[in-house]
Protein backbone atom coordinates (compact mmCIF):
# COMPACT_ATOMS: atom_id res chain seq x y z
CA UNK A 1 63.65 -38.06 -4.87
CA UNK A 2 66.53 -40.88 -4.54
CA UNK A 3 66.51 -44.10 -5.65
CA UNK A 4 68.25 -45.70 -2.68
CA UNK A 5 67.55 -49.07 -3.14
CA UNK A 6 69.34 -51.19 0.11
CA UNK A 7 70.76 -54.29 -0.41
CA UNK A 8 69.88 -57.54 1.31
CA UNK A 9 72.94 -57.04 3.64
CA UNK A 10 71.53 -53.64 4.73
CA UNK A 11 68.45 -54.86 4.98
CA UNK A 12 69.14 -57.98 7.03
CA UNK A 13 71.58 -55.74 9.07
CA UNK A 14 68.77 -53.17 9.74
CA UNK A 15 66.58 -56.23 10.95
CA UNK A 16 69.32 -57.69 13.40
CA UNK A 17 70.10 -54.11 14.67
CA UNK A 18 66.18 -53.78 15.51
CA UNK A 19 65.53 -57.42 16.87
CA UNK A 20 68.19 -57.47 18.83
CA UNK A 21 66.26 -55.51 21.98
CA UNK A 22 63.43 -57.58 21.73
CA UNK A 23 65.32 -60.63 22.27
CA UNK A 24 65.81 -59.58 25.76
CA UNK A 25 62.25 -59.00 26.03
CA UNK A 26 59.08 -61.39 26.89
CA UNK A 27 58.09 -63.85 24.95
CA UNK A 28 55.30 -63.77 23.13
CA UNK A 29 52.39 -65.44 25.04
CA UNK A 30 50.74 -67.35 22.41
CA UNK A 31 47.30 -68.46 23.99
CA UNK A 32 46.45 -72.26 23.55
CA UNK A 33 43.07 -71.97 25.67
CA UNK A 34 40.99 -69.13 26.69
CA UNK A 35 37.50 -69.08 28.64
CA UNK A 36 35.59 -66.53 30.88
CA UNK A 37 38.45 -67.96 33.91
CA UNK A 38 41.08 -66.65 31.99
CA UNK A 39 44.18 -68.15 29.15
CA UNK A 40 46.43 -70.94 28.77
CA UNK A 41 48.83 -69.93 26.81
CA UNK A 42 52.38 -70.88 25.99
CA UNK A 43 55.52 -68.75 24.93
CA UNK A 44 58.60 -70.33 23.17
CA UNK A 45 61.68 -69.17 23.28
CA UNK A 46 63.17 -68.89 20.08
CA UNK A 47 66.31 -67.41 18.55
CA UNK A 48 67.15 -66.25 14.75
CA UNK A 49 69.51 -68.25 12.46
CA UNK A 50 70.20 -67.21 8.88
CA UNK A 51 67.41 -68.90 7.03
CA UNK A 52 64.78 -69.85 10.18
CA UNK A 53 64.46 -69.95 13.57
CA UNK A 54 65.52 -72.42 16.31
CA UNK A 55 63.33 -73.46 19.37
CA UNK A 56 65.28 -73.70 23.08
CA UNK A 57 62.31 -74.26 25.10
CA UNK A 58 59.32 -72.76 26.18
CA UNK A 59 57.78 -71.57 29.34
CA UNK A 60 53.52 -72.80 30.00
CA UNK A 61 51.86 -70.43 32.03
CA UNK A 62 47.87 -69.64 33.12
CA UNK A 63 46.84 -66.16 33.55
CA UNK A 64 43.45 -65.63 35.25
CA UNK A 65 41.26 -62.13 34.28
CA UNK A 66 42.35 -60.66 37.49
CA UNK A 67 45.69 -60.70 36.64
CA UNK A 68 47.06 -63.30 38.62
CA UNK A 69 49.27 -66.23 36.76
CA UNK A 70 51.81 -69.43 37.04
CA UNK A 71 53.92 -70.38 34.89
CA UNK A 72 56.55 -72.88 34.17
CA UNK A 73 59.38 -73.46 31.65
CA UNK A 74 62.55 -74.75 30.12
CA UNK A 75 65.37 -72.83 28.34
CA UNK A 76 67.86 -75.33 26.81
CA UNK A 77 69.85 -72.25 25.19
CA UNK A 78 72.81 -72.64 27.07
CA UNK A 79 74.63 -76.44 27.88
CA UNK A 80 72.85 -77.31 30.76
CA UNK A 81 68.79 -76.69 30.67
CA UNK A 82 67.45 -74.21 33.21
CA UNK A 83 64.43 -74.89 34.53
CA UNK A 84 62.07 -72.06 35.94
CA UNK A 85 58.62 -71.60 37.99
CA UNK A 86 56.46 -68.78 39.23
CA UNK A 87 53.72 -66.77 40.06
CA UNK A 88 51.82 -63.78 40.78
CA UNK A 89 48.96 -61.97 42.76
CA UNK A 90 46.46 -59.94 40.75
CA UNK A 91 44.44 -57.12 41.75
CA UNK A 92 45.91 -53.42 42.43
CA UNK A 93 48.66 -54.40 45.01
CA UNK A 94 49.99 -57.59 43.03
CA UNK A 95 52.64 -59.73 44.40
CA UNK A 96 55.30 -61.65 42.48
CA UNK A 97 57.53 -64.81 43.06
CA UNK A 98 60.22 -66.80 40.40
CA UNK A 99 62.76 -68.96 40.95
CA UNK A 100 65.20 -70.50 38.21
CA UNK A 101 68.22 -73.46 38.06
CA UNK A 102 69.89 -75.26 36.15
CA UNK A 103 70.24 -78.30 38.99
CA UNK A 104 74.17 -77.19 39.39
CA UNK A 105 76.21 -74.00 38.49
CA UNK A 106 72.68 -71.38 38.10
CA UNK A 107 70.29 -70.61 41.09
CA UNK A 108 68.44 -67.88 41.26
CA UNK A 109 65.21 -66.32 42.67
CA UNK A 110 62.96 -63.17 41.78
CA UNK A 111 60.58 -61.65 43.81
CA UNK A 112 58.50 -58.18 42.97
CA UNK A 113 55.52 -55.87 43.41
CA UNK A 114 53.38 -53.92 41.20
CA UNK A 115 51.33 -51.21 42.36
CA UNK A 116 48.20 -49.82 39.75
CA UNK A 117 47.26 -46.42 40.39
């Protein structure tokens, strides 16, 4: 057996190398209220700094038991805030809307479906 041992370089190298993917992912949806309806929930956007982490935003969203949701948020990662809203169907067919801007330069708009099978 070896005794490889890494050091807290490695290690924190290891981490970055690993975390780095999910920061392009969702959010976590961390759920403020819940009932037989469906969740309230909120998910912040957060990025990594040596020691903690740094808040730049969050979205608020409500997603019903059927799948269908809203949501609306604030990402004040870059200079100017961008501010973003959507929603989507439920069910097996579910439709899907977004739109995002930061009130000058950034404009943009998503749209989707999801088919279950």
């Amino acid at each position: 057996m070896s005794n490889f041992s890494p050091s807290p370089f490695t290690l924190a190298m290891l981490w970055l190398a690993m975390a780095a993917p999910l920061a392009h992912a969702d959010e976590p949806k961390l759920p403020i209220d819940n009932d037989d309806k469906g969740s309230v929930y909120v998910a912040p956007k957060l990025s990594p700094t040596e020691t903690s982490v740094e808040s730049h935003g969050a979205t608020v969203g409500v997603q019903r038991k059927d799948g269908s949701s809203l949501y609306g948020g604030m990402d004040t990662s870059t200079t100017r805030p961008t501010y973003s809203v959507g929603g989507s169907t439920g069910g097996n067919v579910s439709f899907s809307a977004g739109a995002e801007s930061d009130g000058k330069d950034k404009h943009g708009v998503k749209a989707g479906v999801q088919i279950k099978y």
